[in-house]
C-alpha atoms as a PDB file:
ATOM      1  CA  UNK A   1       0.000   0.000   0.000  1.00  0.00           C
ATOM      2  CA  UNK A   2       0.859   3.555  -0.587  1.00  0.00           C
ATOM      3  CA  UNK A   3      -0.282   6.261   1.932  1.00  0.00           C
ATOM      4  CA  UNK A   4      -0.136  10.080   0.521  1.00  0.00           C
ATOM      5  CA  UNK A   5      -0.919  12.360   3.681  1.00  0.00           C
ATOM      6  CA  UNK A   6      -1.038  16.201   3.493  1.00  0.00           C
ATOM      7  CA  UNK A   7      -0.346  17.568   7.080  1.00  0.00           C
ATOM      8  CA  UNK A   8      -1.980  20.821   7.528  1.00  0.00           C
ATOM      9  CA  UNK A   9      -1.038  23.068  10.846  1.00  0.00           C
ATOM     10  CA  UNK A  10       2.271  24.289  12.022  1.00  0.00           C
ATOM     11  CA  UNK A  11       4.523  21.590  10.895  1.00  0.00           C
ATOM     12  CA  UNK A  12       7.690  23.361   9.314  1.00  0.00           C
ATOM     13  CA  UNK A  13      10.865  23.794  11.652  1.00  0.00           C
ATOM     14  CA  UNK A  14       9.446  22.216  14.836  1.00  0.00           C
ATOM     15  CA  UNK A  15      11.118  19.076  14.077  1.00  0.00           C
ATOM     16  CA  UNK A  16       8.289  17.348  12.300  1.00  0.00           C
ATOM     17  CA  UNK A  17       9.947  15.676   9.467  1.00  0.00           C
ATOM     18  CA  UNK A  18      12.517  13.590  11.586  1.00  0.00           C
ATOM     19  CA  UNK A  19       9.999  12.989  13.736  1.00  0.00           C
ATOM     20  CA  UNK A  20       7.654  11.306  10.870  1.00  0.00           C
ATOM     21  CA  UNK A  21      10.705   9.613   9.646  1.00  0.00           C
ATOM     22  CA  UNK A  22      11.589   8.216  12.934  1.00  0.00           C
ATOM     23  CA  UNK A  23       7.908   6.518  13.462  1.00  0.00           C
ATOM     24  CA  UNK A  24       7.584   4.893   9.931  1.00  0.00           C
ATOM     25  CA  UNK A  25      11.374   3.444  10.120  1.00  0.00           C
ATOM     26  CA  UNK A  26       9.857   1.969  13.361  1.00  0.00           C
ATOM     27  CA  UNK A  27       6.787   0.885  11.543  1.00  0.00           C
ATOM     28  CA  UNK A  28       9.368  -0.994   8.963  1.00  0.00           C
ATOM     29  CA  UNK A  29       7.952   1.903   6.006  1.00  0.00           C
ATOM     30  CA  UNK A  30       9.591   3.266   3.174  1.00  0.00           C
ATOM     31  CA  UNK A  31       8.940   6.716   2.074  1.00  0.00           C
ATOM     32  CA  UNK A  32       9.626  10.684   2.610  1.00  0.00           C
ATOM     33  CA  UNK A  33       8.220  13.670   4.378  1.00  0.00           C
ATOM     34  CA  UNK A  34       8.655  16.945   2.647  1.00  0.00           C
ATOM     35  CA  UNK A  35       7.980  20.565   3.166  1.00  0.00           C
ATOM     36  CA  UNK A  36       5.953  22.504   1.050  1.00  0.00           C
ATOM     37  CA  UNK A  37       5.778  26.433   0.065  1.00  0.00           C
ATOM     38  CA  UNK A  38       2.184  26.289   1.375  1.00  0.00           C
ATOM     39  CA  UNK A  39       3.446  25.259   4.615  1.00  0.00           C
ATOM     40  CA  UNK A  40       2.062  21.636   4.590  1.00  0.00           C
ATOM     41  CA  UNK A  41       4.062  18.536   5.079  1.00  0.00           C
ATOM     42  CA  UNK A  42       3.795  16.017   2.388  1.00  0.00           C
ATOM     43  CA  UNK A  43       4.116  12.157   3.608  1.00  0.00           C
ATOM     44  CA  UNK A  44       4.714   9.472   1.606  1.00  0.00           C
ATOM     45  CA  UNK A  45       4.295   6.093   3.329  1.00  0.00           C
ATOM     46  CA  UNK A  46       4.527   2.593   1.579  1.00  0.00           C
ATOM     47  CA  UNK A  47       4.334  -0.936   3.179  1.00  0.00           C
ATOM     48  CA  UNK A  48       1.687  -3.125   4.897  1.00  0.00           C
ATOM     49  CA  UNK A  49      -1.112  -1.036   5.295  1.00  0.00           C
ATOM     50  CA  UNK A  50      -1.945  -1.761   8.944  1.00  0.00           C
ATOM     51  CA  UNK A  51       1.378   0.002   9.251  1.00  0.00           C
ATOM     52  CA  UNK A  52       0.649   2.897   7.477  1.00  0.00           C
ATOM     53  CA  UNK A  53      -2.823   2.977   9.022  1.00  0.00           C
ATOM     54  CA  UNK A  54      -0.726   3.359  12.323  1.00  0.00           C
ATOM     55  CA  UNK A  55       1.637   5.980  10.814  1.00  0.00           C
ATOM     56  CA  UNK A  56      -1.674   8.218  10.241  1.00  0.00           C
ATOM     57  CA  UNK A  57      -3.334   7.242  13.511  1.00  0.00           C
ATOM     58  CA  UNK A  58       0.173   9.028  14.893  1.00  0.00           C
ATOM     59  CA  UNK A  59      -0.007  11.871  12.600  1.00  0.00           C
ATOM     60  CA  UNK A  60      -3.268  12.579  13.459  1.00  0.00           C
ATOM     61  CA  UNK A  61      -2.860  11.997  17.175  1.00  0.00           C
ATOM     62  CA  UNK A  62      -1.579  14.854  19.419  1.00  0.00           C
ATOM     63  CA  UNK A  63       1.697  13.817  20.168  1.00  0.00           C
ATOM     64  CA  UNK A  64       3.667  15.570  16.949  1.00  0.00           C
ATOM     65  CA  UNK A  65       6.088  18.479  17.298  1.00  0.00           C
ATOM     66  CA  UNK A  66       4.325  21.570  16.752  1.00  0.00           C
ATOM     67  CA  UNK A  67       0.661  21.329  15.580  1.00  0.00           C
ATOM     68  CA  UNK A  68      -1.210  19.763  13.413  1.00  0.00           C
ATOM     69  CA  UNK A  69      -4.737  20.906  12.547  1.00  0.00           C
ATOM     70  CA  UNK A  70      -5.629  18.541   9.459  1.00  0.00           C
ATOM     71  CA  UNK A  71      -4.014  15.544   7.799  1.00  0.00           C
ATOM     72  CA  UNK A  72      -5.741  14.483   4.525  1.00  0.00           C
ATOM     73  CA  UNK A  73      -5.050  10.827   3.532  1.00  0.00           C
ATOM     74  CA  UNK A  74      -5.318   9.110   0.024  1.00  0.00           C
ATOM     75  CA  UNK A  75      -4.513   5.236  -0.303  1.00  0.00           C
ATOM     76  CA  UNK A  76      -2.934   3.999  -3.367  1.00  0.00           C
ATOM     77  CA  UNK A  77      -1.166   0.768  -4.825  1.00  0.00           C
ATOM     78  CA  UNK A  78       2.750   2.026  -4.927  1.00  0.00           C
ATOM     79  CA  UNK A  79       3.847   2.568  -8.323  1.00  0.00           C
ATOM     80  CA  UNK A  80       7.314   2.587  -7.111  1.00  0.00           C
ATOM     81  CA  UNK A  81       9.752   1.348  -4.935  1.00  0.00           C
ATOM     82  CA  UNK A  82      11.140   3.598  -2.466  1.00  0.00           C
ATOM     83  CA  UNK A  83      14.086   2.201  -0.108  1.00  0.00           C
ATOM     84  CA  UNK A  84      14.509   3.476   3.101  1.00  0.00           C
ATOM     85  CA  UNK A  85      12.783   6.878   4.104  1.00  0.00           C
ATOM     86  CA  UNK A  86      13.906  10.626   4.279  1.00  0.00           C
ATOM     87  CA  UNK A  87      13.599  13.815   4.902  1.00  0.00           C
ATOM     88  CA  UNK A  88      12.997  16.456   1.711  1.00  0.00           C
END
């Protein structure tokens, strides 16, 4: 599976790209988190989807650096691979 999330809020410079990173490496995902001009954070997720479900259950929980106010999800078959995950 293939999870695109757009992360709405303050995101940018509070840390919230390592700290996406460091969940779906612990989830066993491949993928990247990157900042946009619009101040969203795009995040690219893809393995098992019960691990990406948890990867948006986290982004969407309260526990992320600064603050997010929206996170909108779209599930896809990958059309790539992507090895290991990182920051953009």
């Amino acid at each position: 599976m293939r999870l695109t999330a757009w992360v709405h809020g303050r995101v940018q410079g509070v840390g919230f790209r390592w700290w996406t990173r460091s969940r779906a490496l612990e989830l066993g995902l491949t993928g990247y988190a990157a900042n946009h001009a619009d101040g969203r954070v795009l995040v690219v997720a893809q393995g098992p989807r019960e691990s990406g479900e948890q990867l948006l259950r986290l982004l969407q929980g309260g526990a992320t650096p600064g603050r997010v106010t929206k996170v909108v999800a779209d599930w896809s078959e990958p059309t790539e691979p992507i090895v290991g995950f990182s920051e953009r």
